[in-house]
Protein backbone atom coordinates (compact mmCIF):
# COMPACT_ATOMS: atom_id res chain seq x y z
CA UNK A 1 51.07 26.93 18.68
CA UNK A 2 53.25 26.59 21.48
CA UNK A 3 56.38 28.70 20.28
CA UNK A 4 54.25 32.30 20.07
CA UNK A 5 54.34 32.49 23.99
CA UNK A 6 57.83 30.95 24.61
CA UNK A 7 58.92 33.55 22.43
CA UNK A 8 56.58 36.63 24.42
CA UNK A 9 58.06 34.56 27.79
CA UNK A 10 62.07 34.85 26.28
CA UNK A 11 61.13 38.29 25.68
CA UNK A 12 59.68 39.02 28.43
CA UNK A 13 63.00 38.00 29.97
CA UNK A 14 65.11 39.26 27.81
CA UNK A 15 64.19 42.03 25.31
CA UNK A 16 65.94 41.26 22.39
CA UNK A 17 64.13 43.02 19.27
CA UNK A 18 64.57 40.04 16.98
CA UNK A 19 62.06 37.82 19.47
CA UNK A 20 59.22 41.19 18.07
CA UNK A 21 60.17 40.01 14.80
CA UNK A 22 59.97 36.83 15.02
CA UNK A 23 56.67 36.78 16.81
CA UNK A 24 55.47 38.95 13.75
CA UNK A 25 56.34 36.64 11.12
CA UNK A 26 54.94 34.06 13.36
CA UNK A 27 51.23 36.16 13.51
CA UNK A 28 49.63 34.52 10.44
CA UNK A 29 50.39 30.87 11.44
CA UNK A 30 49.25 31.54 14.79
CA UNK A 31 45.58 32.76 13.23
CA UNK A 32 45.43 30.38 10.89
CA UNK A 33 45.93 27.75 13.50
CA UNK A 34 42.42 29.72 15.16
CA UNK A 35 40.49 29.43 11.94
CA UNK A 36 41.34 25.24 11.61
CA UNK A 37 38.68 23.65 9.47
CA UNK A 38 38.99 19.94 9.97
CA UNK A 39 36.65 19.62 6.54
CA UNK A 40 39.03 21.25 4.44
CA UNK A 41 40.51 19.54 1.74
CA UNK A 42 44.11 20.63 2.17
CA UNK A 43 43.63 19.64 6.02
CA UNK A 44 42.13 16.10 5.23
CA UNK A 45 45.27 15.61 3.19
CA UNK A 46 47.76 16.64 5.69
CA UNK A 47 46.31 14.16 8.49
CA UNK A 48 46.10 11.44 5.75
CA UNK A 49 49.91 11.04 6.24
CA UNK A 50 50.98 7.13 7.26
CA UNK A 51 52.32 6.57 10.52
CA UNK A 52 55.71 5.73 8.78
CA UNK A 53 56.61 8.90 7.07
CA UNK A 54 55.51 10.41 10.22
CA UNK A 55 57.95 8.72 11.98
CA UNK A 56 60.36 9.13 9.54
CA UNK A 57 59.81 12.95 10.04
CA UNK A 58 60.36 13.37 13.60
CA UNK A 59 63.30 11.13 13.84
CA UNK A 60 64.96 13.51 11.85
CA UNK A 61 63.72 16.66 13.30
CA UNK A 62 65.27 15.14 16.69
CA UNK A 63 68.48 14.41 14.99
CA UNK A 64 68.79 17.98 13.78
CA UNK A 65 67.64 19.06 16.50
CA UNK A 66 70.46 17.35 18.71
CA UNK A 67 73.08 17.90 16.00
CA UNK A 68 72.56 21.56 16.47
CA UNK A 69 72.45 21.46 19.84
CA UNK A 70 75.59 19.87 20.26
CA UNK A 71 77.25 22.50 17.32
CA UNK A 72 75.93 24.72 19.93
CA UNK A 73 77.52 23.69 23.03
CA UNK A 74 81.19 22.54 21.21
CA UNK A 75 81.22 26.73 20.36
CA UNK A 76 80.42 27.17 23.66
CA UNK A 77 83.39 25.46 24.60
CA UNK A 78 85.51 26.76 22.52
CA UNK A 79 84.79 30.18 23.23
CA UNK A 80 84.96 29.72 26.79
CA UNK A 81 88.63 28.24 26.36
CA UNK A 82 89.55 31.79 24.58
């Protein structure tokens, strides 16, 4: 829910037209994340998850998360030493 307005923000900043098209392909998660229904099966299911694999999940969202970060800033360097 959060990215929709750090995306209208970095647009707001900078207008880049991919940030439009990302925030349209991002429009039908962002509604269905207004119409929640706790009591839906599918829902139920989803927060059923154990604590473990949840874990397990965000460790390695951080790692790729740093991993690409750091690819990130090693270009940086290299293109500033051009």
């Amino acid at each position: 829910m959060i990215g929709a307005p750090i995306l209208l923000a970095m647009f707001a900043w900078e207008r880049n037209p991919l940030l439009i098209v990302m925030l349209i392909m991002a429009a039908p998660q962002v509604m269905a994340a207004f119409r929640y229904d706790s009591k839906a099966p599918r829902n139920a299911v989803y927060y059923a998850t154990s604590l473990k694999i949840k874990l397990l999940y965000g460790g390695l969202y951080l790692g790729l998360v740093t991993f690409l970060a750091l690819g990130s800033y090693e270009i940086h360097l290299m293109l500033q030493a051009r």
